[in-house]
Protein backbone atom coordinates (compact mmCIF):
# COMPACT_ATOMS: atom_id res chain seq x y z
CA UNK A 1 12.43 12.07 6.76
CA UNK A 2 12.74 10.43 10.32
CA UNK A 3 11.39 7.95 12.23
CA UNK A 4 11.56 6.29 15.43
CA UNK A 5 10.85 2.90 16.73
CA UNK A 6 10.60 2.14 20.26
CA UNK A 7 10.23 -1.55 21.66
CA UNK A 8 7.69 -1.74 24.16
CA UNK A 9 8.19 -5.54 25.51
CA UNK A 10 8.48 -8.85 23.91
CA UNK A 11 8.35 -8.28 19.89
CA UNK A 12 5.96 -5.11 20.71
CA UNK A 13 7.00 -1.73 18.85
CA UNK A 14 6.09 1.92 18.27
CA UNK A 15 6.74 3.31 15.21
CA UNK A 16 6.35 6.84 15.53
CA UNK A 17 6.88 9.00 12.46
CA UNK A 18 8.36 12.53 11.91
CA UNK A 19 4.77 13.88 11.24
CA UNK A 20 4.13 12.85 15.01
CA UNK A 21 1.76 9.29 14.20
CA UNK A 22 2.39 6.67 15.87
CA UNK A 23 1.61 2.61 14.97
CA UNK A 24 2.51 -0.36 17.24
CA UNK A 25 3.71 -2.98 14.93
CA UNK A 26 4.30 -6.64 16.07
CA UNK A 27 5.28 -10.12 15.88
CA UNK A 28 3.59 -13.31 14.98
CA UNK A 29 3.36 -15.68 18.15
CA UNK A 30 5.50 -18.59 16.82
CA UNK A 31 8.23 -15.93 17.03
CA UNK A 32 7.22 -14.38 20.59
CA UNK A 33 4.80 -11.59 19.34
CA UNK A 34 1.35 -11.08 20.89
CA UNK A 35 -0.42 -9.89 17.57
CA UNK A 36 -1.00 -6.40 19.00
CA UNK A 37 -0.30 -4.93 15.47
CA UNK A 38 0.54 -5.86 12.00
CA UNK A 39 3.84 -6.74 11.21
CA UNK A 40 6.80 -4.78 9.86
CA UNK A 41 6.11 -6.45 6.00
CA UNK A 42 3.03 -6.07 6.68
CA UNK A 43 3.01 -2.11 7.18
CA UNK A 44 5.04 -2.16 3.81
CA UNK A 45 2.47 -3.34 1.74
CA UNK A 46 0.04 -0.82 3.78
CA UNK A 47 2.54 1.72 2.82
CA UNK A 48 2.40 0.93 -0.97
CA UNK A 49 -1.06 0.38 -0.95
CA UNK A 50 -1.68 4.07 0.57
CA UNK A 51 1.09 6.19 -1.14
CA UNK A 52 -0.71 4.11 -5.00
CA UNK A 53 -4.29 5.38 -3.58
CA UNK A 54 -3.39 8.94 -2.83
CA UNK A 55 -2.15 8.90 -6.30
CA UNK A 56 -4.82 7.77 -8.08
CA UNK A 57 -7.23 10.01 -6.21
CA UNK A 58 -5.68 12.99 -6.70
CA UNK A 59 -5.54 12.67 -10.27
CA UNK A 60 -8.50 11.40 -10.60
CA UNK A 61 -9.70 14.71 -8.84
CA UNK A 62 -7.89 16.75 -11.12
CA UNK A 63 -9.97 15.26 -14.19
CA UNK A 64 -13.22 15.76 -12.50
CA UNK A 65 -13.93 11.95 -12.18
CA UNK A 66 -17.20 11.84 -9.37
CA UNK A 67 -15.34 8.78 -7.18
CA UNK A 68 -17.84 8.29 -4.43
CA UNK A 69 -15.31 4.98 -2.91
CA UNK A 70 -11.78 3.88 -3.85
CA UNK A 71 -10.38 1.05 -2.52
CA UNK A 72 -7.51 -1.34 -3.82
CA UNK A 73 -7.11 -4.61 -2.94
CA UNK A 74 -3.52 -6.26 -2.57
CA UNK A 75 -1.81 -9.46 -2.77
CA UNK A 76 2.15 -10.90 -2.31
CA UNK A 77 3.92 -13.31 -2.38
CA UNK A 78 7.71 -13.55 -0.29
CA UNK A 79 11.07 -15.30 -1.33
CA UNK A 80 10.96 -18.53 0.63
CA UNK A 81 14.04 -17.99 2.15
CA UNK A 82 15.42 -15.15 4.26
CA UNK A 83 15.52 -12.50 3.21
CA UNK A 84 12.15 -13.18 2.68
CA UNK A 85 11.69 -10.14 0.46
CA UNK A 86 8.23 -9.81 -1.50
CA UNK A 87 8.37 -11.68 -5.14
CA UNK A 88 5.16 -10.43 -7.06
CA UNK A 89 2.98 -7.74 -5.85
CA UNK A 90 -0.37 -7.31 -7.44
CA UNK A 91 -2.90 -3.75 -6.87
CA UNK A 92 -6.55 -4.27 -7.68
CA UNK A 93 -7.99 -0.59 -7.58
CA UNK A 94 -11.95 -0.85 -7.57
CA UNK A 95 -13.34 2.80 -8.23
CA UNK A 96 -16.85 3.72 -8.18
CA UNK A 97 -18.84 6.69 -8.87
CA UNK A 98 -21.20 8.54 -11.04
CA UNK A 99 -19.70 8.15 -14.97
CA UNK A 100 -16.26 7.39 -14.09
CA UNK A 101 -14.27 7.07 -17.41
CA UNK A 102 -12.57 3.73 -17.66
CA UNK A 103 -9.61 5.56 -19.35
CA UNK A 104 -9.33 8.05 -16.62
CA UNK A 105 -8.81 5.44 -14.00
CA UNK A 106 -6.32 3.34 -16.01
CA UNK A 107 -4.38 6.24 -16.65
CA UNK A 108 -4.02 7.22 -12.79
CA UNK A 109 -3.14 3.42 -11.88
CA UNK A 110 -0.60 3.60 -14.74
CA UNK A 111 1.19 7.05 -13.81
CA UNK A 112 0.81 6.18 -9.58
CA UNK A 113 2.59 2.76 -11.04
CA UNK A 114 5.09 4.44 -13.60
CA UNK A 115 6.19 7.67 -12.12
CA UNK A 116 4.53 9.03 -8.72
CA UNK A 117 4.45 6.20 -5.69
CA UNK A 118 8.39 6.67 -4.59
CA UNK A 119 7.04 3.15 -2.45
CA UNK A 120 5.77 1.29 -4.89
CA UNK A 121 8.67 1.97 -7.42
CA UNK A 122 11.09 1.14 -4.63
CA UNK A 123 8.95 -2.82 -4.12
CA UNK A 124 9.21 -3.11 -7.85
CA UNK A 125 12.69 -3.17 -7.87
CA UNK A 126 13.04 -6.83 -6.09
CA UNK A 127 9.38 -7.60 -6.62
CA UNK A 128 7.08 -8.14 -9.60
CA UNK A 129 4.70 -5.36 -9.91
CA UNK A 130 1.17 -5.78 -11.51
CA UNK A 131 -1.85 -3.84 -11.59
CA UNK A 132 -5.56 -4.12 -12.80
CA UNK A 133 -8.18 -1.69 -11.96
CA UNK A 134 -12.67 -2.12 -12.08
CA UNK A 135 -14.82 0.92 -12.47
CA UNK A 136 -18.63 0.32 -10.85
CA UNK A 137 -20.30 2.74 -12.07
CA UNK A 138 -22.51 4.32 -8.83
């Protein structure tokens, strides 16, 4: 895999990626950034967040489970000092749909978690990893 970041002017980037997508990234204005784009740690969490989701979906797919909206909510906390790498990272997937199985779900957040999101896995080794999951049934 490849990727290429470009600065555009003051803390202003491109990230373009090997699958030809591109993302301006950014820095916060006490350290000359404009807030044109989310920051670099920022995109990480993004990044963990996504590769979880894509997990869970698809296997939730594969056992038939009628999501109509998945969504999962994240929050971290960073070391204090530099490197200010992320501490505890918590996932709150909220699926919904027509007689989701509870069981189902937890099992997809627990194998994304355990053996599929390469991201994920990778956070978890400086940072605390949790996860919790709520069906609504739609």
């Amino acid at each position: 895999m490849k990727a290429r970041i470009k600065w555009v002017d003051g803390m202003t980037f491109i990230g373009e990626s090997e699958s030809g997508h591109a993302v301006v990234m950014d820095a916060s204005p006490e350290v000359g950034g404009r807030n044109l784009g989310p920051r670099p740690m920022e995109m990480l969490l993004l990044g963990a967040g996504g590769c979880s989701s894509i997990d869970v979906m698809m296997i939730l797919k594969k056992s038939r489970q009628a999501v109509s909206d998945c969504y999962v909510e994240m929050s971290a906390e960073r070391a204090e000092t530099d490197p200010k790498v992320f501490t505890k990272i918590h996932m709150h997937f909220v699926v919904k749909g027509k007689d989701i199985k509870p069981e189902a779900v937890e099992k997809a957040v627990k194998l994304s978690a355990e053996k599929y999101c390469s991201a994920s896995i990778m956070l978890g080794a400086t940072a605390e990893m949790t996860h919790d999951f709520e069906v609504v049934q739609a």
